[in-house]
PDB file of N, CA and C in Angstrom:
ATOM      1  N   UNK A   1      11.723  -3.403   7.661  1.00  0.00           N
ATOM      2  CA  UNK A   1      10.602  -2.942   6.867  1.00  0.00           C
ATOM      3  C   UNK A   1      10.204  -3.954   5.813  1.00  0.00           C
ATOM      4  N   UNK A   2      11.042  -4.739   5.319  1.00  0.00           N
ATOM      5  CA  UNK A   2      10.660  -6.028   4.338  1.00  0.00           C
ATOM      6  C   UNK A   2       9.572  -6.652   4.650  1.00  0.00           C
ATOM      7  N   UNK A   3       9.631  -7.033   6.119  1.00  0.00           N
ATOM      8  CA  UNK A   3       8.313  -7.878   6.665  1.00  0.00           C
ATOM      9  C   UNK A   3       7.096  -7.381   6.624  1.00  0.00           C
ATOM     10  N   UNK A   4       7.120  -5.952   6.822  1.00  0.00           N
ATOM     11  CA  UNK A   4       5.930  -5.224   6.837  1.00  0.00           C
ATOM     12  C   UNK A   4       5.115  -5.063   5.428  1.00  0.00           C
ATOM     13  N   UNK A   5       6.360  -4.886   4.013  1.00  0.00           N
ATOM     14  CA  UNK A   5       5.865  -4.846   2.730  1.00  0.00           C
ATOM     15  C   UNK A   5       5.509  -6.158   2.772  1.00  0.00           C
ATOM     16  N   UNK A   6       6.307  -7.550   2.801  1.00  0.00           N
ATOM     17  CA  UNK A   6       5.557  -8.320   2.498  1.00  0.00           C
ATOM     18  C   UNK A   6       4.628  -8.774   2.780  1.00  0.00           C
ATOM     19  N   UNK A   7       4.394  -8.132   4.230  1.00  0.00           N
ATOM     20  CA  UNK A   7       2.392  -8.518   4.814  1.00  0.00           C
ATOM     21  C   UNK A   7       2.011  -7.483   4.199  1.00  0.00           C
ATOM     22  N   UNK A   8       1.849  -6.699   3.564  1.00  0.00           N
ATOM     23  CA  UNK A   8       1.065  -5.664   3.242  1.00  0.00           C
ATOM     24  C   UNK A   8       0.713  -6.573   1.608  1.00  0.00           C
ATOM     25  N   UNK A   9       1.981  -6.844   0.558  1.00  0.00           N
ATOM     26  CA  UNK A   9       1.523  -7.443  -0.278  1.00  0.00           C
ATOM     27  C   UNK A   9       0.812  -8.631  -0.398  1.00  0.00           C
ATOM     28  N   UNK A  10       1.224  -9.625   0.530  1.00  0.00           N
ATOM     29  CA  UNK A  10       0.446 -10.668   0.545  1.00  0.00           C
ATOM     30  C   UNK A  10      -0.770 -10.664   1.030  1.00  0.00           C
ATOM     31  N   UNK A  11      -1.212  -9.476   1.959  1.00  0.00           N
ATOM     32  CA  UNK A  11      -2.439  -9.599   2.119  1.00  0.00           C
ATOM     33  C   UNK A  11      -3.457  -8.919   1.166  1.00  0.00           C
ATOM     34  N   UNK A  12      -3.159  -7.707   0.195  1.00  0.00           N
ATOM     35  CA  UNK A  12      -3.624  -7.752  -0.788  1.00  0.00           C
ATOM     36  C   UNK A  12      -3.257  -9.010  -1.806  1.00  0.00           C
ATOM     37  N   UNK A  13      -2.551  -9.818  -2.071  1.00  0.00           N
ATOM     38  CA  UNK A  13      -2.778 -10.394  -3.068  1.00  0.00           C
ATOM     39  C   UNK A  13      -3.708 -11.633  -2.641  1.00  0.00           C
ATOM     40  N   UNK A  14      -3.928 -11.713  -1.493  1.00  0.00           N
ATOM     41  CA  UNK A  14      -4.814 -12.870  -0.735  1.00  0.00           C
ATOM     42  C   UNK A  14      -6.482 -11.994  -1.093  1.00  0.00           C
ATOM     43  N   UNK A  15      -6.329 -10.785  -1.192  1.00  0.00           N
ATOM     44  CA  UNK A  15      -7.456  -9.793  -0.574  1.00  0.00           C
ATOM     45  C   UNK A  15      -8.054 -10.477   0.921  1.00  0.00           C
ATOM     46  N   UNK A  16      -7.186 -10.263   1.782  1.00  0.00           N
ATOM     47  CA  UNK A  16      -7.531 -10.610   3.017  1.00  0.00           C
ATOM     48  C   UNK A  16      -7.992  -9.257   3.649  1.00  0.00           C
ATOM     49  N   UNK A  17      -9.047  -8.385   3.789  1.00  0.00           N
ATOM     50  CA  UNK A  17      -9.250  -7.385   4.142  1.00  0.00           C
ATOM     51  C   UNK A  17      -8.257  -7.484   5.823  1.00  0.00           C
ATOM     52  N   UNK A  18      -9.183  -7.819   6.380  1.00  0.00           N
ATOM     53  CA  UNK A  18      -8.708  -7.364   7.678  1.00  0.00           C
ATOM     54  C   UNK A  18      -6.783  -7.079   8.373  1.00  0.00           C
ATOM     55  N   UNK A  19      -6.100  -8.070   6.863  1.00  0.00           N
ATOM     56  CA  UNK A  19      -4.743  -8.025   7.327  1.00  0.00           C
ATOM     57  C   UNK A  19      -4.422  -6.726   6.758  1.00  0.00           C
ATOM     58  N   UNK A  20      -5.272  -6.093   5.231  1.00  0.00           N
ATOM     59  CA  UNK A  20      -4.969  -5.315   4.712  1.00  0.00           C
ATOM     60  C   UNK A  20      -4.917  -4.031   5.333  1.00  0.00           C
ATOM     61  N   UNK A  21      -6.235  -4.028   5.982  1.00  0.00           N
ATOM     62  CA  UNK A  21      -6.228  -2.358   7.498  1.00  0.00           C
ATOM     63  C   UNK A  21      -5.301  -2.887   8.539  1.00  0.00           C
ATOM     64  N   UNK A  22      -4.668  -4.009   8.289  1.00  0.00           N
ATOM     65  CA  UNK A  22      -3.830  -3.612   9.926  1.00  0.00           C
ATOM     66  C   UNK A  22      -2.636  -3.566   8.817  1.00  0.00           C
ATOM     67  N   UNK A  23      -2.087  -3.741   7.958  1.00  0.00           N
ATOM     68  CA  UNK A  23      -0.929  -3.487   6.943  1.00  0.00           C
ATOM     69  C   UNK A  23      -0.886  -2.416   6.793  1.00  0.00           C
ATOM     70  N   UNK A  24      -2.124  -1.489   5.932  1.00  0.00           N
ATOM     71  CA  UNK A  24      -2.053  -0.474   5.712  1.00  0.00           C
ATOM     72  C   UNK A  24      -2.890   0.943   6.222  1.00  0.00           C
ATOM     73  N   UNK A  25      -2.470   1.959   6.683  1.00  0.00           N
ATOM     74  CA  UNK A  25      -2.904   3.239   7.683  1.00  0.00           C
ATOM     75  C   UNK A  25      -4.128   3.471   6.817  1.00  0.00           C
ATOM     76  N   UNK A  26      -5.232   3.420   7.838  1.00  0.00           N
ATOM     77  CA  UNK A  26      -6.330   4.424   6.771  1.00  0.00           C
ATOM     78  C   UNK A  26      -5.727   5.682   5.858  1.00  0.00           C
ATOM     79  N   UNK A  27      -4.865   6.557   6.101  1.00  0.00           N
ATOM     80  CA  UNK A  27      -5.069   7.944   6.005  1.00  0.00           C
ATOM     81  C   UNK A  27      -3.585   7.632   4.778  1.00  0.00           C
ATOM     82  N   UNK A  28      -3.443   6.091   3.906  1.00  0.00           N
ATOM     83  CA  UNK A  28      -2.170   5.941   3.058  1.00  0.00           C
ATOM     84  C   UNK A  28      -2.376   7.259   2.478  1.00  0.00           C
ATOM     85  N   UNK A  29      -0.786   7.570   1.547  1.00  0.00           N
ATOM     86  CA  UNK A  29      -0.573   8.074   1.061  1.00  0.00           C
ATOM     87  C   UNK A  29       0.053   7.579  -0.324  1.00  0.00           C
ATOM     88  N   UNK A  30      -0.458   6.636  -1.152  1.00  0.00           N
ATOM     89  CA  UNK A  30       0.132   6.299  -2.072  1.00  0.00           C
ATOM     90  C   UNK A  30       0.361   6.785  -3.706  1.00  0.00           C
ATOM     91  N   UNK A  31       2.047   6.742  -3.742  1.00  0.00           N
ATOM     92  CA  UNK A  31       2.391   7.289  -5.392  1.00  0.00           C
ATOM     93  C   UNK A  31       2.405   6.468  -5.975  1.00  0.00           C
ATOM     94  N   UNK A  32       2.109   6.374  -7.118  1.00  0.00           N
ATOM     95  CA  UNK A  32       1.711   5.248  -8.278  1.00  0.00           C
ATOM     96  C   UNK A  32       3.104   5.535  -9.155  1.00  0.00           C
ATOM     97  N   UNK A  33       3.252   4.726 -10.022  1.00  0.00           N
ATOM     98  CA  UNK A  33       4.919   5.097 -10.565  1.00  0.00           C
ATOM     99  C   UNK A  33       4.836   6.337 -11.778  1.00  0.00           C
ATOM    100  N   UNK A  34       3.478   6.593 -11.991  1.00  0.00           N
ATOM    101  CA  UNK A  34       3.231   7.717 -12.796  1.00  0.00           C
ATOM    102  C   UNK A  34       3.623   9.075 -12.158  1.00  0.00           C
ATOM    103  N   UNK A  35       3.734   8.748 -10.791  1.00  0.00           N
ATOM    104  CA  UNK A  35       3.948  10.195  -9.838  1.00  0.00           C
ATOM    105  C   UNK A  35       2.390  10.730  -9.727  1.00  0.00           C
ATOM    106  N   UNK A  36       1.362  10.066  -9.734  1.00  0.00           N
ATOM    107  CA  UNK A  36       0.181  10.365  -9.288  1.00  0.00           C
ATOM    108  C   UNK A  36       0.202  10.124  -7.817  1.00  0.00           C
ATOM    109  N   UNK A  37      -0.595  10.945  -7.059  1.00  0.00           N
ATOM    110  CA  UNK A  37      -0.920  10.428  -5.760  1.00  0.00           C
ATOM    111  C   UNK A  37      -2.492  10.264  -5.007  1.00  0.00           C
ATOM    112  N   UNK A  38      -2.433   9.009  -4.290  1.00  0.00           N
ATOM    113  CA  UNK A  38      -3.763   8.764  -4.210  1.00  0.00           C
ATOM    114  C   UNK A  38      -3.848   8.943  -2.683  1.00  0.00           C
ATOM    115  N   UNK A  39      -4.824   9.003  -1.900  1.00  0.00           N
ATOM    116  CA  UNK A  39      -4.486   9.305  -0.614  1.00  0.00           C
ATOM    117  C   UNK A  39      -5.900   8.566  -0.151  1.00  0.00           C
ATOM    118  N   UNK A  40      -5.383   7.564   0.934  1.00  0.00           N
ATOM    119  CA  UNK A  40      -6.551   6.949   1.912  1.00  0.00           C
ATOM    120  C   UNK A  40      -6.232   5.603   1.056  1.00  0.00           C
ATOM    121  N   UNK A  41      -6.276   4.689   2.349  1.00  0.00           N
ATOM    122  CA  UNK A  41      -6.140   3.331   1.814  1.00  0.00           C
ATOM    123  C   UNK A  41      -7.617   2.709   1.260  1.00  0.00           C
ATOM    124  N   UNK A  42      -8.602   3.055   1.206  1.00  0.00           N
ATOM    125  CA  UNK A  42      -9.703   2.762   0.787  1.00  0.00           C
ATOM    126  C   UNK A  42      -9.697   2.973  -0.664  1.00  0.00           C
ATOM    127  N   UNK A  43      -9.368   4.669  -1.155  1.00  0.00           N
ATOM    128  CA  UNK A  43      -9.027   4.834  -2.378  1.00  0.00           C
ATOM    129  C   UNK A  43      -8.173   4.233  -3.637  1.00  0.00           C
ATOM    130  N   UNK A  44      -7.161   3.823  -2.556  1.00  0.00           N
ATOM    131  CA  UNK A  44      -5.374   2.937  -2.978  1.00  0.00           C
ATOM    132  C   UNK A  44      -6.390   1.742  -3.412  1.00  0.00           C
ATOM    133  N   UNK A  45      -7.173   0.821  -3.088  1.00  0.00           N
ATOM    134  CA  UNK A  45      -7.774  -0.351  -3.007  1.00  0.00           C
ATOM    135  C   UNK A  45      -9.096  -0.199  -4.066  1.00  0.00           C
ATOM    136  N   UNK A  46      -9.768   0.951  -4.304  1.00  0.00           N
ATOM    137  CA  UNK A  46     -10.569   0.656  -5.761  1.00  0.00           C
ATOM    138  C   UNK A  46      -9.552   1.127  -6.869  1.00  0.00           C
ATOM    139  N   UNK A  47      -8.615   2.073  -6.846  1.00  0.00           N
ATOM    140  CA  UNK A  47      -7.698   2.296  -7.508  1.00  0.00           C
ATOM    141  C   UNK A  47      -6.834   0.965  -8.194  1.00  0.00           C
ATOM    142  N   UNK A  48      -6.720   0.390  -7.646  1.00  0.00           N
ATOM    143  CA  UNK A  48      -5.840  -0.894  -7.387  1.00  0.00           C
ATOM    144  C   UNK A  48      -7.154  -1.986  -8.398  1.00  0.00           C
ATOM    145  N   UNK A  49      -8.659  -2.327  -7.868  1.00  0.00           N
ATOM    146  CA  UNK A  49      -9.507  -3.225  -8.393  1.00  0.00           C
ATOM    147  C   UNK A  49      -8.688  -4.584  -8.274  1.00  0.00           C
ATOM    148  N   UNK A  50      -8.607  -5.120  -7.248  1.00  0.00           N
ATOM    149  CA  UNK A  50      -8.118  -6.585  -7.231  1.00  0.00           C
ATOM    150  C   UNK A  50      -6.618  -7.009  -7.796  1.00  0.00           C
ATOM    151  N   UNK A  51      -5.874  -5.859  -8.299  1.00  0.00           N
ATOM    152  CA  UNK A  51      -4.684  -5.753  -8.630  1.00  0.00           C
ATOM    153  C   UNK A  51      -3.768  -5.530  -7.488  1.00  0.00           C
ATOM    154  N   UNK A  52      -2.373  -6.448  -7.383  1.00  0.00           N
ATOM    155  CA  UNK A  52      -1.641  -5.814  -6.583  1.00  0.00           C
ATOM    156  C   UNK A  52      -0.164  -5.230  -7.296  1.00  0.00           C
ATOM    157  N   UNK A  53      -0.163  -4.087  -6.377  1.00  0.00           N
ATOM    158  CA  UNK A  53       1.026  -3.145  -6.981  1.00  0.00           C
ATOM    159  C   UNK A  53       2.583  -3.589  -6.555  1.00  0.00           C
ATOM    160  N   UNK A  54       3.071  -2.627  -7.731  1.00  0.00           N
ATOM    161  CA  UNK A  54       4.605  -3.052  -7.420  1.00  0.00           C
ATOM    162  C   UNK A  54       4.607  -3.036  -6.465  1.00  0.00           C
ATOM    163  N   UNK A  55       6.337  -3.923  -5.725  1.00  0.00           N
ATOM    164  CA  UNK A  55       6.439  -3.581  -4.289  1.00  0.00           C
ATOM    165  C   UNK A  55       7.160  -2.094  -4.140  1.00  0.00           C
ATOM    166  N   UNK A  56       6.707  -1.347  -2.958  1.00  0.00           N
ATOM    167  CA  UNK A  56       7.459   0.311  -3.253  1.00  0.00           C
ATOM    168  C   UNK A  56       8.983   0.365  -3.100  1.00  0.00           C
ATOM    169  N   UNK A  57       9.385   1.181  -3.540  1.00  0.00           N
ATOM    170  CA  UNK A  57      10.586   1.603  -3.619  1.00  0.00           C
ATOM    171  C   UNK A  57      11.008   2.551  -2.499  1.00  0.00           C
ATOM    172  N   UNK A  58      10.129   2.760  -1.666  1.00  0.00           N
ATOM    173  CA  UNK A  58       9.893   3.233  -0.260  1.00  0.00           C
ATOM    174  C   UNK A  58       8.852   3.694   0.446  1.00  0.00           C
ATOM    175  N   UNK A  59       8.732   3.328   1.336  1.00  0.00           N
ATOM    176  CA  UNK A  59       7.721   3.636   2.281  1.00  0.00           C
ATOM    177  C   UNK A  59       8.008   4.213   3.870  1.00  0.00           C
ATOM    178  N   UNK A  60       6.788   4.571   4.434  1.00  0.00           N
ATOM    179  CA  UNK A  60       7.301   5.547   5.688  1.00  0.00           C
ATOM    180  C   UNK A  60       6.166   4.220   6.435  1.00  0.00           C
ATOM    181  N   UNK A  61       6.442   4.452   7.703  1.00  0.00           N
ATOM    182  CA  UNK A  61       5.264   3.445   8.605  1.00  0.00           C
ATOM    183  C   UNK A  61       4.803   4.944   9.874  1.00  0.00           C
ATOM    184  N   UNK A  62       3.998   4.740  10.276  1.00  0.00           N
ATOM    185  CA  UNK A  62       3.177   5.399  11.351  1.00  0.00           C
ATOM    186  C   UNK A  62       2.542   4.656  12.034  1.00  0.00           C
ATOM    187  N   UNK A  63       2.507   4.557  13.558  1.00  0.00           N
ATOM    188  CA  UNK A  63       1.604   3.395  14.479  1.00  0.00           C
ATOM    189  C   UNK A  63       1.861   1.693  13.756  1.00  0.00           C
ATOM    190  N   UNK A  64       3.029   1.466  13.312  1.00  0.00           N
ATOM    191  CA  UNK A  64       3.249  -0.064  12.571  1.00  0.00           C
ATOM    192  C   UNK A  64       2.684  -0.406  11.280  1.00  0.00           C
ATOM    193  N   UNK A  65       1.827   0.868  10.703  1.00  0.00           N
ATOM    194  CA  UNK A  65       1.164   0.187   9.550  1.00  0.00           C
ATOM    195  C   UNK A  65       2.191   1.623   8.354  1.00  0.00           C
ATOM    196  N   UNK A  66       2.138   0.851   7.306  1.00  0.00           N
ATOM    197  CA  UNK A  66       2.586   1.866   5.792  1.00  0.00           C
ATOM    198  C   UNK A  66       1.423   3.204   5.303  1.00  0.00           C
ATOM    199  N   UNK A  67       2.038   4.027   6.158  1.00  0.00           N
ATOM    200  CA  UNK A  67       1.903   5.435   5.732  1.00  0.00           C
ATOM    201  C   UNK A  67       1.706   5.732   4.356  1.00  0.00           C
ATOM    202  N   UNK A  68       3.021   5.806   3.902  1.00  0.00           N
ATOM    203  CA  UNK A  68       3.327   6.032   2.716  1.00  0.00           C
ATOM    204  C   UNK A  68       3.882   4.948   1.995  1.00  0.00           C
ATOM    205  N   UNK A  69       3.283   5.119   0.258  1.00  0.00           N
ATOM    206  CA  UNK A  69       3.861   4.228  -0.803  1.00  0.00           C
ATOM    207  C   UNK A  69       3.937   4.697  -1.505  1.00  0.00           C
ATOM    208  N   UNK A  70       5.387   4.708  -1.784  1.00  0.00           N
ATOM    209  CA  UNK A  70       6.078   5.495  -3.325  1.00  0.00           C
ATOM    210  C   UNK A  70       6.743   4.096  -4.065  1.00  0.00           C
ATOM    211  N   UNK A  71       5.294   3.863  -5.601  1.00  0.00           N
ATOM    212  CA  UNK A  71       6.092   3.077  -6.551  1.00  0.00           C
ATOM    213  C   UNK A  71       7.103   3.463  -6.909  1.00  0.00           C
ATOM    214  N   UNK A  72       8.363   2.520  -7.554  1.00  0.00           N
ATOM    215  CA  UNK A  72       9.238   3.137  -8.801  1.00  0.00           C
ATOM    216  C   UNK A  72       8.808   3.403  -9.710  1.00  0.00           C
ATOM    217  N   UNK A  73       9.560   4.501 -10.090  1.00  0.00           N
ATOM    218  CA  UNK A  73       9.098   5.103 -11.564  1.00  0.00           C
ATOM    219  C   UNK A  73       8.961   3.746 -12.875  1.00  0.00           C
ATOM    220  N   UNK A  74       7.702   4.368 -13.531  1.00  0.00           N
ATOM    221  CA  UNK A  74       7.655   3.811 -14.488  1.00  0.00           C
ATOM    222  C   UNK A  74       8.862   3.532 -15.597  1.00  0.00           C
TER     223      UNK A  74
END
């Protein structure tokens, strides 16, 4: 799963869109370390504004891409 976070981060920190939808599932599910949750990788990505997030403290994959992202707690 390392390989998968680190294409997922590097392609946001590149903002390489296209690596970013094959990194990450349309339908993400991401927790922010506040314990907020944002859902849809489209959302995760204006949420985000050109920022990239911690790396998670776990994640689930579905069809090869990250399902789920749970930051560590703040």
């Amino acid at each position: 799963m390392d390989a998968v976070v680190r294409r997922a981060l590097d392609a946001l920190s590149a903002g390489d869109g296209p690596a970013i939808r094959e990194a990450l599932h349309p339908y993400l599910h991401w927790t922010r370390a506040d314990g907020t949750l944002v859902r849809g990788r489209s959302r995760m990505l204006e949420e985000l504004d050109g920022r990239v997030p911690a790396a998670p403290a776990s994640i689930e994959l579905r069809d090869g891409q990250i399902y789920r992202w749970v930051e560590p707690p703040a």
